[in-house]
Protein backbone atom coordinates (compact mmCIF):
# COMPACT_ATOMS: atom_id res chain seq x y z
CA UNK A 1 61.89 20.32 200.15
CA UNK A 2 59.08 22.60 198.78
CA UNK A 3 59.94 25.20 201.24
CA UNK A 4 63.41 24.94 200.79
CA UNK A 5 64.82 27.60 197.65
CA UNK A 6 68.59 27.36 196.25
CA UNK A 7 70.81 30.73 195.67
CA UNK A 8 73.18 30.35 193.36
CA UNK A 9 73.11 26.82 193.41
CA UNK A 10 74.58 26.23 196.64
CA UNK A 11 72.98 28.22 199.18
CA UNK A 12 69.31 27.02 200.57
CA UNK A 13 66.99 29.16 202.85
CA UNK A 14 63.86 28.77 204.45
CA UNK A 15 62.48 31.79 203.08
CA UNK A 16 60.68 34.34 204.66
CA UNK A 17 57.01 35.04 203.41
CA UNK A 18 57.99 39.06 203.54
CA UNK A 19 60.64 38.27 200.94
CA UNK A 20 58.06 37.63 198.51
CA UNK A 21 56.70 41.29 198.75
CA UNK A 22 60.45 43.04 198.63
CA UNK A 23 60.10 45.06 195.16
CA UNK A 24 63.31 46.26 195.31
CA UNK A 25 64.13 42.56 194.36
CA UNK A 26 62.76 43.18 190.94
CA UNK A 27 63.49 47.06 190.51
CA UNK A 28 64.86 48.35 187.61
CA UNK A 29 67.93 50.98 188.17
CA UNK A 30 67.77 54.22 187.96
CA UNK A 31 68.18 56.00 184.43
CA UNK A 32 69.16 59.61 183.54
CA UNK A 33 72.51 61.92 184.98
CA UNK A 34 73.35 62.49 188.60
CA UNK A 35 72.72 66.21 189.42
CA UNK A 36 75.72 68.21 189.70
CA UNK A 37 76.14 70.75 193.00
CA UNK A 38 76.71 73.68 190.99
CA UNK A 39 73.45 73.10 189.20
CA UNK A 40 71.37 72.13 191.96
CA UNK A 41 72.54 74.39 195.19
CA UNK A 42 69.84 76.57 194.89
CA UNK A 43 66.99 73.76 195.16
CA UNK A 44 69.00 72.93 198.81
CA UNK A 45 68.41 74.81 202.16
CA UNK A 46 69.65 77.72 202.77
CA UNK A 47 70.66 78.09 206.25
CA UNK A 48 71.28 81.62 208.14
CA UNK A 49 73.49 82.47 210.94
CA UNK A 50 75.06 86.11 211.75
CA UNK A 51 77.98 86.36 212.71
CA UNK A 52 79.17 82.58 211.35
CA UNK A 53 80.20 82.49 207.68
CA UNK A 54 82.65 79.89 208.69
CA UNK A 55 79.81 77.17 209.55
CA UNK A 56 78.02 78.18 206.70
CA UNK A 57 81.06 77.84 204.42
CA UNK A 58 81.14 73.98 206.35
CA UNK A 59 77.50 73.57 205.59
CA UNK A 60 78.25 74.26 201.68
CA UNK A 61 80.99 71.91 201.77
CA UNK A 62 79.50 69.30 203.10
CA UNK A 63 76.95 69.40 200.21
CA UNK A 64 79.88 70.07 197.75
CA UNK A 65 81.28 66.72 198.93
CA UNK A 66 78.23 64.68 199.14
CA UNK A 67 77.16 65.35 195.68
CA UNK A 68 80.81 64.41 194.54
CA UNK A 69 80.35 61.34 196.12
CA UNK A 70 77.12 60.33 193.99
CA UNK A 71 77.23 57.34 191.91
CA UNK A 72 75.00 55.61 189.41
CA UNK A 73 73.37 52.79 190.63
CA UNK A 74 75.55 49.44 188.36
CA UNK A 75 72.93 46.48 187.16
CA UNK A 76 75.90 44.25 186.91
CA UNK A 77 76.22 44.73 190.66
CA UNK A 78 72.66 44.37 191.36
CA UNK A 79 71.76 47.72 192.94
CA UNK A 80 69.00 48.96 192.05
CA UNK A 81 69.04 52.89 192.39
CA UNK A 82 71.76 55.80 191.98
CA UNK A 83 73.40 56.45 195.76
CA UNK A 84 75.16 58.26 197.64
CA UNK A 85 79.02 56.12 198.35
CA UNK A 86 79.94 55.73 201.97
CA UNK A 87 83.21 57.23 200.98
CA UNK A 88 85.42 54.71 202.75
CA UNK A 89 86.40 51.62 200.41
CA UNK A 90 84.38 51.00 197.68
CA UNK A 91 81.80 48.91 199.51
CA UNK A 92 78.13 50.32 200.19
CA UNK A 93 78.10 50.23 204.22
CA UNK A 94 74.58 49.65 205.98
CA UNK A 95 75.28 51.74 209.30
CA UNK A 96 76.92 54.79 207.24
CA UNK A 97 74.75 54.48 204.72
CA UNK A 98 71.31 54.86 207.19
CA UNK A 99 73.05 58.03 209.05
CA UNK A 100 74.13 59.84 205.75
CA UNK A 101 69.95 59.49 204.39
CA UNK A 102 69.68 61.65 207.84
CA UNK A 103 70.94 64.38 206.75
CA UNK A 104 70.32 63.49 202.72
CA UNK A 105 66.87 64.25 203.51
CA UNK A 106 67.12 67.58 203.72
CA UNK A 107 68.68 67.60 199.73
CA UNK A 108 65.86 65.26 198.34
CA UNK A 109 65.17 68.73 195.86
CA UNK A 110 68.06 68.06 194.30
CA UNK A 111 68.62 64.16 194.90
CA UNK A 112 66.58 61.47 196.91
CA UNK A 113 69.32 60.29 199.01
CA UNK A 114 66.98 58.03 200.71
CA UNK A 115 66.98 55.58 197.56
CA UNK A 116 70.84 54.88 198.42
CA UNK A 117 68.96 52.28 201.01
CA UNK A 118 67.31 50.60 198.12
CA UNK A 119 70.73 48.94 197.07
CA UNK A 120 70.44 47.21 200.46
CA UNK A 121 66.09 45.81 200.04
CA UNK A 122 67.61 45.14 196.55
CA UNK A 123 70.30 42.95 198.02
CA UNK A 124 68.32 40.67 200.79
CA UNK A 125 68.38 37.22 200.92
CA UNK A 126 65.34 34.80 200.42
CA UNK A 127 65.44 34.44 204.22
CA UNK A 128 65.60 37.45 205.19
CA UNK A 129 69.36 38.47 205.65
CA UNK A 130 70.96 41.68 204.43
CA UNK A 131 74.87 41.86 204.14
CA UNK A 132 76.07 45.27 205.80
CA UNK A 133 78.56 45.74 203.21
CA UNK A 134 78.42 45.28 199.46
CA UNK A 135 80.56 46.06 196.71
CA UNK A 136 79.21 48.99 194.57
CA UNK A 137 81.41 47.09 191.68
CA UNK A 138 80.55 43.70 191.57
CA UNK A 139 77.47 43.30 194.53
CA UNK A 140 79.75 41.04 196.07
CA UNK A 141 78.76 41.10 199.74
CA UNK A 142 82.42 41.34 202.11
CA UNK A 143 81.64 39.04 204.79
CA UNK A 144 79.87 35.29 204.85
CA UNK A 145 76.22 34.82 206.16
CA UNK A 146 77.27 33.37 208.95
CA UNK A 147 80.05 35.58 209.37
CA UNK A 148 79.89 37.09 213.50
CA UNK A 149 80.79 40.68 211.72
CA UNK A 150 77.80 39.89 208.07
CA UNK A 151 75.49 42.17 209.11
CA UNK A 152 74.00 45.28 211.53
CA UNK A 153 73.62 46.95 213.29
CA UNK A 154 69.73 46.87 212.66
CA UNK A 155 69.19 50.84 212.28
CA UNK A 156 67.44 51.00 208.88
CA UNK A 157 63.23 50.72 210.21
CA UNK A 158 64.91 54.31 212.22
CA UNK A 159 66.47 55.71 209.25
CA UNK A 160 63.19 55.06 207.23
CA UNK A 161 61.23 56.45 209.81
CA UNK A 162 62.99 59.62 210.13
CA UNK A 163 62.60 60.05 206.63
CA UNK A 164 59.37 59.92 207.38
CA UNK A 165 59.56 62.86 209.62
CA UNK A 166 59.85 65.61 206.81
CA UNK A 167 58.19 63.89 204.24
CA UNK A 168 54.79 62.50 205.62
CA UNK A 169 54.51 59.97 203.03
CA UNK A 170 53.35 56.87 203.21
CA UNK A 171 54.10 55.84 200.03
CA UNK A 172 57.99 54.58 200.45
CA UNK A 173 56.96 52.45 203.82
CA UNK A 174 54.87 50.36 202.09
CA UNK A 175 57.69 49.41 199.78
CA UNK A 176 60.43 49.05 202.76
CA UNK A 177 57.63 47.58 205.33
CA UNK A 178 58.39 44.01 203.88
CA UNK A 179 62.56 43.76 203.87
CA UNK A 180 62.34 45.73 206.95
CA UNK A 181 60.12 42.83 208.60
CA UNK A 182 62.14 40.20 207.18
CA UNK A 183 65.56 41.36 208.34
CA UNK A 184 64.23 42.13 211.76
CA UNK A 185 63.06 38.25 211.66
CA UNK A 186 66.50 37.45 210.34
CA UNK A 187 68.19 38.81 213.49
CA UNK A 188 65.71 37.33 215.91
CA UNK A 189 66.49 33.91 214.52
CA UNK A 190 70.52 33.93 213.75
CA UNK A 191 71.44 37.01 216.42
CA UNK A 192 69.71 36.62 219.72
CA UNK A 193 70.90 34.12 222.93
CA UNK A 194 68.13 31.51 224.21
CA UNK A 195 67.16 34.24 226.48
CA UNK A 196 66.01 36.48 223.90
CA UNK A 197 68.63 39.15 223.98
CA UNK A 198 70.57 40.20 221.24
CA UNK A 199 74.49 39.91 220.40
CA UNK A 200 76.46 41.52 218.12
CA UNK A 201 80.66 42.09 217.75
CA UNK A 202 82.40 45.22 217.18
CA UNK A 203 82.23 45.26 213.66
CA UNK A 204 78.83 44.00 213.17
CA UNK A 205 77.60 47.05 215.90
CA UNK A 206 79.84 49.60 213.73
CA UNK A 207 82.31 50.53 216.87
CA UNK A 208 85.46 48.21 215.64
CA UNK A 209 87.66 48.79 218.53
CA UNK A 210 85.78 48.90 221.36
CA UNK A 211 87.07 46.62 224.19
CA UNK A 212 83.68 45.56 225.28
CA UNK A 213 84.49 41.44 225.72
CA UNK A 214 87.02 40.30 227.83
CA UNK A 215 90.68 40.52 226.43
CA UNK A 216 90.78 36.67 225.25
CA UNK A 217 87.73 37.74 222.50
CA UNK A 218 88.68 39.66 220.03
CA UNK A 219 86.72 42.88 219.83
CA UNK A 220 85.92 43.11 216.18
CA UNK A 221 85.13 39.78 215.48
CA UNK A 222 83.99 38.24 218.34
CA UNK A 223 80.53 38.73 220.29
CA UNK A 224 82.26 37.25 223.49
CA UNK A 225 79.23 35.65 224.34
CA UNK A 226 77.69 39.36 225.28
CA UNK A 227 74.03 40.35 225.31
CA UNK A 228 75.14 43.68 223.59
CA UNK A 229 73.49 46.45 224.93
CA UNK A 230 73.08 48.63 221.40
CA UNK A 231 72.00 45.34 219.34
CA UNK A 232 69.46 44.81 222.12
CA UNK A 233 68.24 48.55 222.26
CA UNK A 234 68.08 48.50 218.51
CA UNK A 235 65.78 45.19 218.36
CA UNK A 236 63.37 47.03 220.50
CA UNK A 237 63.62 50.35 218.38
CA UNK A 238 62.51 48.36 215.61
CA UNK A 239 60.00 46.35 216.61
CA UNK A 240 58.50 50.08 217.89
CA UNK A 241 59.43 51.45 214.88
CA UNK A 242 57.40 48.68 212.34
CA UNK A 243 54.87 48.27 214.46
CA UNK A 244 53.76 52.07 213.73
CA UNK A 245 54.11 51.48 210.44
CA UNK A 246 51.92 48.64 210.17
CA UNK A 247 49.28 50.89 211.79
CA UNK A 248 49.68 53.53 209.17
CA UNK A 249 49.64 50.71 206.42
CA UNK A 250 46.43 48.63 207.97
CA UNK A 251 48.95 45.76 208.60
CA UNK A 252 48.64 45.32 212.92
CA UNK A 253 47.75 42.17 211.88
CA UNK A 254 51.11 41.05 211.33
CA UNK A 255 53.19 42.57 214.69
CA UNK A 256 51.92 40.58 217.75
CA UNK A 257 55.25 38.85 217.92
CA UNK A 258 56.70 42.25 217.57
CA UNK A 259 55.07 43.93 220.43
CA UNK A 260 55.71 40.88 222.42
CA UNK A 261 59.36 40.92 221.76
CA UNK A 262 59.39 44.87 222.40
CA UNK A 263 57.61 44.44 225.74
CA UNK A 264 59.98 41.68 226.79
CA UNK A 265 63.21 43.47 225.55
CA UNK A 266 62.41 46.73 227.73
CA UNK A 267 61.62 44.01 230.44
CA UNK A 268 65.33 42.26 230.60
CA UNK A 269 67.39 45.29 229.78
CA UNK A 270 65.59 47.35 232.39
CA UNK A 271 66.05 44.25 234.99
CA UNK A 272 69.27 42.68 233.93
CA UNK A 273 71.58 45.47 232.18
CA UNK A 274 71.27 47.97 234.48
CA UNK A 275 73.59 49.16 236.87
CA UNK A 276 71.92 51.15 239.79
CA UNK A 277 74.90 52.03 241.89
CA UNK A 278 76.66 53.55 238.55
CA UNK A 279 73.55 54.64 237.04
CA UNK A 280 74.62 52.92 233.83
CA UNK A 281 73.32 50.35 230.97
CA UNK A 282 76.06 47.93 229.99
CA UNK A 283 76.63 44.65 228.09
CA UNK A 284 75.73 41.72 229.98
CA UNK A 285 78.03 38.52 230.17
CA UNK A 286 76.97 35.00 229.99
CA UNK A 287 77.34 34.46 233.65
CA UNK A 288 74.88 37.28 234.43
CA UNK A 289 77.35 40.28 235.26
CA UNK A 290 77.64 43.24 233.35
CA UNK A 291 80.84 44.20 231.52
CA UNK A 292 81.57 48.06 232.97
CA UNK A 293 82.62 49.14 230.27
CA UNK A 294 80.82 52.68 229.74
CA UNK A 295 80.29 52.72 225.89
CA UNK A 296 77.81 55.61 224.26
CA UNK A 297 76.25 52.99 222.22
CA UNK A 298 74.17 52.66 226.20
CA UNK A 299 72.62 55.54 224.65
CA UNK A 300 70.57 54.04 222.10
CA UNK A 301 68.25 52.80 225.58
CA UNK A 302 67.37 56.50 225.38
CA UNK A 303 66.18 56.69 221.77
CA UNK A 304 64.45 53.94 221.81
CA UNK A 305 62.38 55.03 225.02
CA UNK A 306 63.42 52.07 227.34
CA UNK A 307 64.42 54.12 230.51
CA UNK A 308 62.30 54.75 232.87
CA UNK A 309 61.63 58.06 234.01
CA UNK A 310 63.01 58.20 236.89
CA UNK A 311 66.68 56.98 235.90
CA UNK A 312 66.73 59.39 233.12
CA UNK A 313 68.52 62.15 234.84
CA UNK A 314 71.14 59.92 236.34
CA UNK A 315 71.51 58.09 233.12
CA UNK A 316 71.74 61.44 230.92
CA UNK A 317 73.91 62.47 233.71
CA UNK A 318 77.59 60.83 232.87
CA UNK A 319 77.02 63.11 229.60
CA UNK A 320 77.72 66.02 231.77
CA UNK A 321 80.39 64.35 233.75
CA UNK A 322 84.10 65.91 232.56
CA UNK A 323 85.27 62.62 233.86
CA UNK A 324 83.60 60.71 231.48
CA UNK A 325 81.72 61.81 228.53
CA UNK A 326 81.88 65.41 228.64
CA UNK A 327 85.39 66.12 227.79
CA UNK A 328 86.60 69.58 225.21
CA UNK A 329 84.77 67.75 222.08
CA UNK A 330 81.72 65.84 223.04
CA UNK A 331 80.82 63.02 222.97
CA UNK A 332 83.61 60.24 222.79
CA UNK A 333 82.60 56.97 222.16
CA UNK A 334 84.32 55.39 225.04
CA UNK A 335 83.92 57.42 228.30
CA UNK A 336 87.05 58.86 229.69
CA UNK A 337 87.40 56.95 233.12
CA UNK A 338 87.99 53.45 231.46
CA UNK A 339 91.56 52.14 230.40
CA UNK A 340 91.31 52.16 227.19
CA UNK A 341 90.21 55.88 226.31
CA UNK A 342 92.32 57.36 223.76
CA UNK A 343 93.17 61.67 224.27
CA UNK A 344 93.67 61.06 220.41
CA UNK A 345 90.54 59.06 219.84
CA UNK A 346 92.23 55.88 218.97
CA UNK A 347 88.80 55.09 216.57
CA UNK A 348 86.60 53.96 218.71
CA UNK A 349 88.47 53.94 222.21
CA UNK A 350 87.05 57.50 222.73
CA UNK A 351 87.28 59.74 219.38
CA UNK A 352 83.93 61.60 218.60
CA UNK A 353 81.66 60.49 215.92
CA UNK A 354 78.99 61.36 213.87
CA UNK A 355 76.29 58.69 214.02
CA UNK A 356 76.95 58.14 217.70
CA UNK A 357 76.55 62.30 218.69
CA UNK A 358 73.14 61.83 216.47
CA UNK A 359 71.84 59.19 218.14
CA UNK A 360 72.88 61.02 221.46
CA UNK A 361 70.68 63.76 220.66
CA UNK A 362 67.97 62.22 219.05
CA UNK A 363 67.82 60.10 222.55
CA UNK A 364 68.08 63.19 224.78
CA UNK A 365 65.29 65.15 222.52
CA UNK A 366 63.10 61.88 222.87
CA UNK A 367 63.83 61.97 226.49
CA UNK A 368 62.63 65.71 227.02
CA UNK A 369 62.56 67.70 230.07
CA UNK A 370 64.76 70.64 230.88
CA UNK A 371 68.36 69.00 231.34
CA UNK A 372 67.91 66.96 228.67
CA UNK A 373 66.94 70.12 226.10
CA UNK A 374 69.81 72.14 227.75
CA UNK A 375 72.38 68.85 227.16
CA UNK A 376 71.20 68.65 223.40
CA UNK A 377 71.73 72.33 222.96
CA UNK A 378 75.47 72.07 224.60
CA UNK A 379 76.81 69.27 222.67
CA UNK A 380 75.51 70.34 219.69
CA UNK A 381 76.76 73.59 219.73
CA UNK A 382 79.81 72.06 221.08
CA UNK A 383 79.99 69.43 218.46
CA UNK A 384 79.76 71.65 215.65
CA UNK A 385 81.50 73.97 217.13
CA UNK A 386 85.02 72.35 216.86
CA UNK A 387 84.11 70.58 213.22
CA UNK A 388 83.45 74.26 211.54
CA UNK A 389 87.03 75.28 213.51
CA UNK A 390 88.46 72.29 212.36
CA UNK A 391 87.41 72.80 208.73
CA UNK A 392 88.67 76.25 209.02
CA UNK A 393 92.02 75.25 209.66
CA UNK A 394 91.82 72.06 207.07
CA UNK A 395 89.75 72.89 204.81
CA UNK A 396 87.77 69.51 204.95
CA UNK A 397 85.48 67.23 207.30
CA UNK A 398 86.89 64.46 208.99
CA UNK A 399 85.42 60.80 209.46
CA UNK A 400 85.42 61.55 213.25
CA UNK A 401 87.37 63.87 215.96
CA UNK A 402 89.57 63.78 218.63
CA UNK A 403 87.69 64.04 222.02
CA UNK A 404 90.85 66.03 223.56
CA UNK A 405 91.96 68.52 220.82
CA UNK A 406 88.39 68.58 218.94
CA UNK A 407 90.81 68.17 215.49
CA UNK A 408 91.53 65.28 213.39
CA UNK A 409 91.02 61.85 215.10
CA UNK A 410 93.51 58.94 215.12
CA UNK A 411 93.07 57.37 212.67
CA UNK A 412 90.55 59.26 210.79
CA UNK A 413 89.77 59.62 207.02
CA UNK A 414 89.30 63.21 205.32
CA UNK A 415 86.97 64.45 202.57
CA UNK A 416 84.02 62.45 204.87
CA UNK A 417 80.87 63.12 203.52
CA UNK A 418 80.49 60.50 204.53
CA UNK A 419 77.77 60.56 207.67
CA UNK A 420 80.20 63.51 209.01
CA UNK A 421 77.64 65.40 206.49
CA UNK A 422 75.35 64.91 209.77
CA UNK A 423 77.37 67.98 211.79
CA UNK A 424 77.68 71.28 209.36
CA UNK A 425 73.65 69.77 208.65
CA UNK A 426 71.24 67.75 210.49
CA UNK A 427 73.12 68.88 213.87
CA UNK A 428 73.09 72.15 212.70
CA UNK A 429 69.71 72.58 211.86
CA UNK A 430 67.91 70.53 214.20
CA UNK A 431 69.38 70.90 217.79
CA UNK A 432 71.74 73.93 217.41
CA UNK A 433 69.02 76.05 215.35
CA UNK A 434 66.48 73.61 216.77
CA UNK A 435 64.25 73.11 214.17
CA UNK A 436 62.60 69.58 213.90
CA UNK A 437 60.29 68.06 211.39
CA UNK A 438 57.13 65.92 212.96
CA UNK A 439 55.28 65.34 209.81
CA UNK A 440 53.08 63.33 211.86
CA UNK A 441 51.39 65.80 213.51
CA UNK A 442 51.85 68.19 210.61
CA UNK A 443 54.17 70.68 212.54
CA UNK A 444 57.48 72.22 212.74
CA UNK A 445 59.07 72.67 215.93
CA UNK A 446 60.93 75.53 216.66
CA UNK A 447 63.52 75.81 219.93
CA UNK A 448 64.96 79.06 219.85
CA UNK A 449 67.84 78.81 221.97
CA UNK A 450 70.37 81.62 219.88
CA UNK A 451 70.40 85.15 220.16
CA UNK A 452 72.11 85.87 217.30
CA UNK A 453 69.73 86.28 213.81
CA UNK A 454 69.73 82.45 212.08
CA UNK A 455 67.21 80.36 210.25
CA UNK A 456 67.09 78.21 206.86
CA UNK A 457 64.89 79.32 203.37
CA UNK A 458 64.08 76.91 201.42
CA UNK A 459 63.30 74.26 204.27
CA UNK A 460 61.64 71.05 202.84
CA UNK A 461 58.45 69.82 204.68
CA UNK A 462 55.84 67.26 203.42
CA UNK A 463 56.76 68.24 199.74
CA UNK A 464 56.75 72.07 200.36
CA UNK A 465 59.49 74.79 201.47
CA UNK A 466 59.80 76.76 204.26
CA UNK A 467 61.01 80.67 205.04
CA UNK A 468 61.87 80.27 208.92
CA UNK A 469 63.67 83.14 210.27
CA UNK A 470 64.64 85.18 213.46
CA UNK A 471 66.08 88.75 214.12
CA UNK A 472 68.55 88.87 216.56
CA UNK A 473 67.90 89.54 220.01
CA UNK A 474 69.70 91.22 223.06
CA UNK A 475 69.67 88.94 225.49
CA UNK A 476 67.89 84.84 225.87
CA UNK A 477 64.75 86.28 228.01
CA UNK A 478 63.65 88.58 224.84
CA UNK A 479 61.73 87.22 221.76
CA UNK A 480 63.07 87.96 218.48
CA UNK A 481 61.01 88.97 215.79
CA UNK A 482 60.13 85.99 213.24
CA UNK A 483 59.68 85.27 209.59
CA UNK A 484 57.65 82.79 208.31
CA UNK A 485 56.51 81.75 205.10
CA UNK A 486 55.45 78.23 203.72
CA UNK A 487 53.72 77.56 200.39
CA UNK A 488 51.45 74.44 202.10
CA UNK A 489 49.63 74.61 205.28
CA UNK A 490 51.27 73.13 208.50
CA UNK A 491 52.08 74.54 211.92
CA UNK A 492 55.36 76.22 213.25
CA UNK A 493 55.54 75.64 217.13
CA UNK A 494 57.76 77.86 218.36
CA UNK A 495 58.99 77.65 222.03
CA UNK A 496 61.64 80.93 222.93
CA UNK A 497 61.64 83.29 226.13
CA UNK A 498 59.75 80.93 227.98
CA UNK A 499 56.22 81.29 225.61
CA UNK A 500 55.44 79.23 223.10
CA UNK A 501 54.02 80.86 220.06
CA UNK A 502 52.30 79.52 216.69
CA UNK A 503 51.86 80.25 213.48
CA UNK A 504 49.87 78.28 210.67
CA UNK A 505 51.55 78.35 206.87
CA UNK A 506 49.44 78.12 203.70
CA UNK A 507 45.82 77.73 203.10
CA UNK A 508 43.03 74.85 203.31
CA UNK A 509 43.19 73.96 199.38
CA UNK A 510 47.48 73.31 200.39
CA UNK A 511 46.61 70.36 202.23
């Protein structure tokens, strides 16, 4: 029984070694005040756009919201550092929680939103497990272990890692490297079929509704004895994703079983999950035929660079498709051609959501190419487009969006900041705007795809800010004139017109 620990008296594990290097286990909270938005708005970016007060009145809002929704991190409850709420029902939630960091991290000035994920590392089990919901009260966790709905969907190595993106840091993987490791071991062992693919249930995959198992399973519950095509993409996304940061921390040694999960993940969902005659990834059922059911959570193939080139266009296709997913407010969850779609939304059965647009267009920028670039740029613009009208007509941000109307979904909650933060901000910035962080490579890249005069001051990059700004133009084929100012050294790659044109910020002794 040496191997063998006890929780709470009545709860035994087989523990897993990572465990034993989670410091969040052992963190003290937080101490001092949470910062107030009055006080700390001018430490945030300042985005500008001519000719659109109303999205910039969004964009404020959405901050004004967020930092309401701030809360001190309680010992009694076991979290560990001050967080941002998921603004839904008291409980912390793991798949709003790793969206809402993705546009936090462009406010860590003023608040390091990214430590709301601690309360989570500071929560896992001795073997590994992570609940996906925990009360900010008492730390009680909503849902049994061995609960169908307990935990997922896996997206936290991808929220860390985009973190990573502005800040260049290494420091914070090599304290979420471990937990990270040990859930992704969790899932292997209590999550995947004897085949090695991955299930999951509607709530567990964060799309409740979702009709995705046949009609005698219930969809939020049940996994309908699925290989889930989202829990599968995600497996592979993280293996990719902790394998590269085992390479920045010296630690290869530890991800052969990774890359040989990764490599036989891209394998089976390539060769089993595909549809060629529809063009279309889709949950596979136990007797080896696929559902049909055209969910967007297909989408996270594209993210996590499973298809192949030469399905991409037909894949990234049914985006553009007014018979499926590109209806007046893109995207809706469920395409429009199956039974189920909702004109209202219905939740998941079609409205338009936050995390699932990101993930869209995170997928189509990792994609690349032409049609992909020009898709990002449409549904962006699209996206945000009816959210700022909305909020004109409201006055607040909605938890998601009807796919007909573009307003209010049904049901939806308001005040959402919430991961709805994602659309007045992250959208806004990095695919309408188009300006990405790769920290990596010590660059910002800059796709200038308006003509009217836009930009952001104070834009946070590997611990400095950023003046990046361009003059209105006449017409797309003429190239605006730019400012832009940094106070460390790192590239701006800017591609407009057709030309791509650089500049270098800063000086040698920045670095």
């Amino acid at each position: 029984m040496s191997d063998i620990f006890t929780r709470d008296g009545n709860l035994f594990y087989v523990p897993d070694p990572h465990v034993r290097n989670n410091v969040f286990l052992s963190k003290t909270p937080d101490d001092g005040e949470l910062p107030l938005y009055e006080n700390v708005r001018n430490l945030l970016p300042e985005p500008v756009w001519e000719g659109h007060s109303d999205a910039l009145r969004t964009y404020d809002r959405a901050w004004q919201i967020a930092f309401g929704n701030l809360r001190k991190a309680r010992k009694e409850a076991g979290f560990v550092s001050d967080f941002i709420d998921t603004a839904f029902n008291g409980f912390l939630f793991m798949w709003d929680s790793s969206f809402i960091v993705m546009f936090g991290k462009y406010g860590s000035a003023a608040f390091d939103f990214q430590k709301t994920l601690d309360n989570f590392y500071g929560h896992q089990h001795r073997d590994g497990f992570i609940s996906r919901e925990i009360s900010e009260e008492s730390g009680r966790e909503q849902f049994s272990r061995d609960d169908p709905a307990s935990t997922g969907p896996n997206v936290l190595p991808w929220a860390e890692w985009e973190y990573y993106q502005t800040t260049g840091s290494d420091t914070r993987l090599k304290y979420v490297f471990d937990p990270l490791m040990a859930y992704h071991n969790w899932l292997r062992l209590h999550r995947s079929w004897q085949d090695g693919t991955y299930w999951s249930c509607g709530l567990a995959c964060g799309m409740d509704n979702q009709p995705r198992a046949d009609a005698q399973y219930d969809p939020g519950s049940s996994h309908g004895f699925l290989s889930w095509i989202d829990a599968c993409a995600q497996q592979y996304l993280s293996a990719r994703i902790l394998t590269m940061i085992a390479k920045k921390l010296g630690r290869e040694d530890e991800t052969a079983e990774l890359k040989k999960e990764a490599e036989f993940l891209k394998k089976v969902i390539n060769s089993t999950m595909w549809d060629e005659k529809q063009a279309f990834y889709f949950d596979r059922k136990r007797d080896g035929t696929l559902s049909g059911v055209k969910t967007a959570g297909a989408y996270w193939t594209l993210l996590a660079g499973i298809v192949p080139e030469e399905r991409i266009g037909r894949f990234i296709a049914h985006l553009d498709d007014p018979a499926e997913f590109k209806r007046p407010n893109r995207v809706p969850t469920l395409s429009a051609d199956d039974p189920h779609y909702r004109p209202d939304g219905g939740y998941w059965l079609g409205s338009v959501w936050a995390p699932t647009n990101y993930m869209i267009l995170k997928g189509l920028e990792r994609a690349g190419g032409e049609l992909s670039s020009r898709l990002a740029f449409e549904i962006a613009s699209d996206y945000l487009r009816n959210v700022v009208r909305t909020f004109r007509e409201t006055g607040t941000l909605y938890e998601n969006y009807s796919p007909e109307s573009g307003g209010r979904g049904n049901p939806a909650k308001d005040e959402f900041v919430g991961w709805t933060g994602l659309a007045p901000i992250s959208v806004m910035f990095e695919y309408v705007f188009g300006i990405k962080p790769k920290a990596l490579e010590n660059k910002i890249v800059w796709d200038v795809n308006l003509t009217e005069a836009h930009g952001i001051r104070r834009y946070p990059f590997r611990g400095g800010t950023f003046t990046l700004l361009a003059s209105a133009r006449p017409d797309a084929e003429t190239v605006p004139e730019f400012e832009i100012e940094g106070d460390i050294r790192a590239e701006i790659e800017i591609h407009v017109a057709g030309r791509t044109i650089t500049y270098t910020t800063g000086s040698e002794k920045n670095d």
